[in-house]
N, C-alpha and C. Protein backbone atom coordinates (compact mmCIF):
# COMPACT_ATOMS: atom_id res chain seq x y z
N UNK A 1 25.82 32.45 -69.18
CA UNK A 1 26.44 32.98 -67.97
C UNK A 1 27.85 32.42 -67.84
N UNK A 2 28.97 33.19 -67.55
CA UNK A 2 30.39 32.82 -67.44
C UNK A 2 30.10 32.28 -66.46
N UNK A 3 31.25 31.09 -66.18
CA UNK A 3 31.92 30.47 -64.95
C UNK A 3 32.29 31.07 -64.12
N UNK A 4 32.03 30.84 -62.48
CA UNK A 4 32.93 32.29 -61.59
C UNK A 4 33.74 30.81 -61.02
N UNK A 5 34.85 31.60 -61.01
CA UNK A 5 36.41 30.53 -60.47
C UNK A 5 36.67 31.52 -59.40
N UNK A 6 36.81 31.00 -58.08
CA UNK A 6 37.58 31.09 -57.19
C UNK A 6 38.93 31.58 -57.05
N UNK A 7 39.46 33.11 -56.21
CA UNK A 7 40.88 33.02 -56.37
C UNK A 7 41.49 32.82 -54.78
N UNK A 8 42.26 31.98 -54.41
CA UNK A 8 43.03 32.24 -53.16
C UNK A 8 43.49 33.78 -53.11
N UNK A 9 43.68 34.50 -54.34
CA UNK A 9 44.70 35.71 -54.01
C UNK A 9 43.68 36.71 -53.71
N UNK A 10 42.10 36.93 -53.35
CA UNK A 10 41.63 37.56 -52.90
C UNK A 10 41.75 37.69 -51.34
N UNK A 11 42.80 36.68 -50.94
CA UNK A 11 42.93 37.04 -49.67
C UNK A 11 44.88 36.84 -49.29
N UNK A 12 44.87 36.64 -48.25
CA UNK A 12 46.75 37.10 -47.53
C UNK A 12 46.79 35.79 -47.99
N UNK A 13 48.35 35.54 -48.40
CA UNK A 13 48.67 34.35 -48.40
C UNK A 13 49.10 33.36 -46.97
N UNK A 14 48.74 31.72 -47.02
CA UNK A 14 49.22 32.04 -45.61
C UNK A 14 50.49 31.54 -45.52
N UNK A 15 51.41 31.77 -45.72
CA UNK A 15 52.82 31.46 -45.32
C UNK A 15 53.42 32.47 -45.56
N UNK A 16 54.40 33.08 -45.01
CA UNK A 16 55.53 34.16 -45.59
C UNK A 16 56.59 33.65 -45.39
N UNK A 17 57.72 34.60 -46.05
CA UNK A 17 59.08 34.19 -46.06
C UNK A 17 59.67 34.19 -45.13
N UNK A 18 60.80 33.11 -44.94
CA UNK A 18 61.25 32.44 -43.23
C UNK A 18 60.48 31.88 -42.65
N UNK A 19 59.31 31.30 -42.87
CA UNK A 19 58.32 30.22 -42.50
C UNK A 19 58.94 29.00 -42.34
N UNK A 20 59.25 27.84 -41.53
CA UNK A 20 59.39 26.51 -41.22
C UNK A 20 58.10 25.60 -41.79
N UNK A 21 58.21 25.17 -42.70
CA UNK A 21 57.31 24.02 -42.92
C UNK A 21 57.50 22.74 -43.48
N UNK A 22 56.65 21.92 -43.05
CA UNK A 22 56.73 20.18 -44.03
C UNK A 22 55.48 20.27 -44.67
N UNK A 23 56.10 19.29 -45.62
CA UNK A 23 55.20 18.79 -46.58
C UNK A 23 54.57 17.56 -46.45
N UNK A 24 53.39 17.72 -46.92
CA UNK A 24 52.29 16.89 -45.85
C UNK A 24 52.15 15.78 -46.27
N UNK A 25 52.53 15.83 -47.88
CA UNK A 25 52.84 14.31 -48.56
C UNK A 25 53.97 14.75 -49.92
N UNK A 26 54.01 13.76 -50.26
CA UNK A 26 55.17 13.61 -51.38
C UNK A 26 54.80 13.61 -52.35
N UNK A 27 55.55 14.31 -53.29
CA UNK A 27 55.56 15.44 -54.28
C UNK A 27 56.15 15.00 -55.30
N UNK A 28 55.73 15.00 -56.55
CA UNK A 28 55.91 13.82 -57.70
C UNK A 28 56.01 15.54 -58.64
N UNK A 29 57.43 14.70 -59.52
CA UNK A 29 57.60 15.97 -60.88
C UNK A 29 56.40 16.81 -61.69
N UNK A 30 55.94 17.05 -62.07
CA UNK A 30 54.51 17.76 -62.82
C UNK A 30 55.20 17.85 -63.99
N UNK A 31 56.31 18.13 -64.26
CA UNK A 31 57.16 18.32 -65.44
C UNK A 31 57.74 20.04 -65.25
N UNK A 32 57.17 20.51 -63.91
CA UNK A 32 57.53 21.98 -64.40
C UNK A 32 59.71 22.19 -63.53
N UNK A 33 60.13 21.23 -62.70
CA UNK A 33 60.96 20.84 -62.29
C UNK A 33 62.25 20.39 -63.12
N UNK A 34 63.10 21.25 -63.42
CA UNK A 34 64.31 20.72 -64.30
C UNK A 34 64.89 19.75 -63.72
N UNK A 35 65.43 19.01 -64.98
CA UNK A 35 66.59 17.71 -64.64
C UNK A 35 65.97 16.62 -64.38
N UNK A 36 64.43 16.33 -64.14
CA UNK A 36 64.16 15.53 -63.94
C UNK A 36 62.77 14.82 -64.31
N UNK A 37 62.55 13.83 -64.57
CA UNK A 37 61.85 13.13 -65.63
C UNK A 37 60.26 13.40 -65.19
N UNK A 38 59.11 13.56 -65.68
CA UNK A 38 58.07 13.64 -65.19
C UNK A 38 57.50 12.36 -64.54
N UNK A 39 57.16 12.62 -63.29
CA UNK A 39 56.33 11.82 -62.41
C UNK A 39 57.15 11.32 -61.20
N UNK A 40 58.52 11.71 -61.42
CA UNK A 40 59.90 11.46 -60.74
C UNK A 40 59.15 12.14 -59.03
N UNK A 41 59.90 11.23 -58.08
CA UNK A 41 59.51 11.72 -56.66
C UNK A 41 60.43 12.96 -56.18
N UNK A 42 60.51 13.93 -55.77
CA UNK A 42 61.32 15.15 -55.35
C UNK A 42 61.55 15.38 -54.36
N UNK A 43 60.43 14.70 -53.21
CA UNK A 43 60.29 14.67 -52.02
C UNK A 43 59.56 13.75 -51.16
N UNK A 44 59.77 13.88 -50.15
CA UNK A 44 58.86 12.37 -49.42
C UNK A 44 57.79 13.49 -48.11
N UNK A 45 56.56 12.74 -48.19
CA UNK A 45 55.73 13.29 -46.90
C UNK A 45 56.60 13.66 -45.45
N UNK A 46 56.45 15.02 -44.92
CA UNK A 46 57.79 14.93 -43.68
C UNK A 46 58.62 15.90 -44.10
N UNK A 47 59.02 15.90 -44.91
CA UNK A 47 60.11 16.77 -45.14
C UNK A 47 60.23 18.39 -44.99
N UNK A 48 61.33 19.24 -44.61
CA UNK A 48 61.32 20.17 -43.98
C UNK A 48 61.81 20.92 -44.65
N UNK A 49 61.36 22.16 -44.80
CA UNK A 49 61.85 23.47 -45.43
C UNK A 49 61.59 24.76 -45.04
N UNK A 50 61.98 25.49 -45.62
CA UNK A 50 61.46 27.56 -45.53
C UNK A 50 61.22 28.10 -46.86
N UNK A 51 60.13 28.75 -46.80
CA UNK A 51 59.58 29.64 -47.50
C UNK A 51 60.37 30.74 -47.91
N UNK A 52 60.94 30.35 -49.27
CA UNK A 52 61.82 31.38 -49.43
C UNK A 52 60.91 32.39 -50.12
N UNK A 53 60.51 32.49 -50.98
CA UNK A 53 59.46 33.09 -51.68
C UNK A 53 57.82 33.01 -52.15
N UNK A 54 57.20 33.93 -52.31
CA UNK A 54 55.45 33.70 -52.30
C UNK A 54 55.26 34.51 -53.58
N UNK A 55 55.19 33.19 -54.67
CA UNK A 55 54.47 34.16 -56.15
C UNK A 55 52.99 33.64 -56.11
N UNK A 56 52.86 34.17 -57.27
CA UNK A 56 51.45 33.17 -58.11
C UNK A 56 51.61 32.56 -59.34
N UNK A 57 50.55 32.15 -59.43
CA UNK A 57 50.22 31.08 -61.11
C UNK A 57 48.77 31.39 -61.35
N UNK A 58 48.68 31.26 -62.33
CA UNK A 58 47.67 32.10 -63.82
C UNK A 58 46.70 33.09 -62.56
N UNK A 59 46.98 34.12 -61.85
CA UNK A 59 46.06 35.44 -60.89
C UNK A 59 45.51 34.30 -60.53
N UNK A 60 45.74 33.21 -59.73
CA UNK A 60 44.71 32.74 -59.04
C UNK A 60 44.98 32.14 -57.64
N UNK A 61 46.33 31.37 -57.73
CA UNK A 61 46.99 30.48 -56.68
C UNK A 61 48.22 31.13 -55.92
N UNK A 62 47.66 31.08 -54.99
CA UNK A 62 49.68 31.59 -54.74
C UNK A 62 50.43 29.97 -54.02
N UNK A 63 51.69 30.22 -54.98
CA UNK A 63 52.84 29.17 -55.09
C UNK A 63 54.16 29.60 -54.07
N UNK A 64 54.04 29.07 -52.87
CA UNK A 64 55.41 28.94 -52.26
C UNK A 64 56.40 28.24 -52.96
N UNK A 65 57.46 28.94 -52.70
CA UNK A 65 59.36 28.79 -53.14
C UNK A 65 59.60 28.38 -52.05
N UNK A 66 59.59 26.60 -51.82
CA UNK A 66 59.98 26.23 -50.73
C UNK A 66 61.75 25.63 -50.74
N UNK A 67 62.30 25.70 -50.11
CA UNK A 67 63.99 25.66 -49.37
C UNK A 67 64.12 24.47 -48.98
N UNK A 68 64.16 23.01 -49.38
CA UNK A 68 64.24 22.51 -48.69
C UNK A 68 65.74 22.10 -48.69
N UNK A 69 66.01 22.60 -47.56
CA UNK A 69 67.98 22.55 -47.94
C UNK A 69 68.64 21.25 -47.69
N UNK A 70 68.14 20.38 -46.69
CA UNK A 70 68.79 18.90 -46.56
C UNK A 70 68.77 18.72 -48.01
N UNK A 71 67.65 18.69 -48.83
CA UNK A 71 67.77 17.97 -50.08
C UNK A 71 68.34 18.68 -51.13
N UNK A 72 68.73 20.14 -50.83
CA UNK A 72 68.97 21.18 -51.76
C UNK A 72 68.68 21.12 -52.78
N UNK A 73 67.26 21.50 -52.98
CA UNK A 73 66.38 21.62 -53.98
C UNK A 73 65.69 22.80 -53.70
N UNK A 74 64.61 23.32 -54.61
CA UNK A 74 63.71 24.39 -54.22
C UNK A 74 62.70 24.14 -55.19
N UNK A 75 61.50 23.91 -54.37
CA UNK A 75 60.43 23.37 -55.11
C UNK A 75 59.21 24.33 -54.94
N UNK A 76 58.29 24.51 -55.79
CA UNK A 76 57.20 25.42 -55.69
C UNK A 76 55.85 24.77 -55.27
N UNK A 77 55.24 24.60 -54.36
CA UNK A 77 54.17 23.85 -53.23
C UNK A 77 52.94 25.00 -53.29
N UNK A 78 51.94 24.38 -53.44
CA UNK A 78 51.03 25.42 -52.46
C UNK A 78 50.64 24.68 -51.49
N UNK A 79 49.54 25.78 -50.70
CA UNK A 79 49.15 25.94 -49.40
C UNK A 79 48.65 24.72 -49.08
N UNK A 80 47.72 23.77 -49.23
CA UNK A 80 47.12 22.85 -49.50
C UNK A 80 48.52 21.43 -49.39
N UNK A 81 49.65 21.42 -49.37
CA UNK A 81 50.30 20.87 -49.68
C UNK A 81 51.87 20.65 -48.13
N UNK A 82 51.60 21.89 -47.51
CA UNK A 82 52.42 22.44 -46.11
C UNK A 82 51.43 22.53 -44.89
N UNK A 83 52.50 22.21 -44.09
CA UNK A 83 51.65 22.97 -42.77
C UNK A 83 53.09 23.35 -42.45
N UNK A 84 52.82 24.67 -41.25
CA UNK A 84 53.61 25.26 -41.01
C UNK A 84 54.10 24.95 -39.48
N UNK A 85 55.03 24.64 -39.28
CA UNK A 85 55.80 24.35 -38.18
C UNK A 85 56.17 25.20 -36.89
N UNK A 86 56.85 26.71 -37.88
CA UNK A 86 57.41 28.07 -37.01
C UNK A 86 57.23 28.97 -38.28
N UNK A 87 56.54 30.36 -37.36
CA UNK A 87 56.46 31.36 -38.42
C UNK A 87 57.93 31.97 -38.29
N UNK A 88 57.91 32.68 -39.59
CA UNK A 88 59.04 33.76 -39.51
C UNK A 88 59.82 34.02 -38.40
N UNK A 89 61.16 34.79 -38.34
CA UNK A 89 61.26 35.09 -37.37
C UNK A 89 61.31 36.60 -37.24
């Protein structure tokens, strides 16, 4: 019998674009982040951004394009990882 895996994308994602959110803790390189060394810190718990964009990764997760412009960076977060502050406007 195959494995059944779970997809978030069977349902809405929950953040959309122009969303206000922080990140609920701090966010260490994975390696997928240019310029910077793996395991490197990118961000600290607190920190504030917008949802610039909502893709996915391998049909399963959907990955926010988060803005965080004080630090002018743009980092890819999921859901599990934000809470949302102010929706859209």
């Amino acid at each position: 019998m195959a494995a059944v895996f779970a997809s978030e994308l069977e349902g809405l994602p929950v953040f959309e674009p122009g969303a206000k959110v922080r990140a609920r803790r701090a966010v260490r390189n994975d390696g997928t982040y240019p310029g910077r060394e793996r395991g490197d810190y990118l961000l600290e718990e607190g920190e504030i951004g917008y949802v610039k964009a909502v893709g996915t990764y391998l049909n399963r997760y959907y990955i926010y394009s988060i803005d965080f412009i004080a630090l002018g960076m743009l980092i890819g977060m999921r859901a599990n990882e934000l809470e949302e502050l102010e929706p859209p406007p």
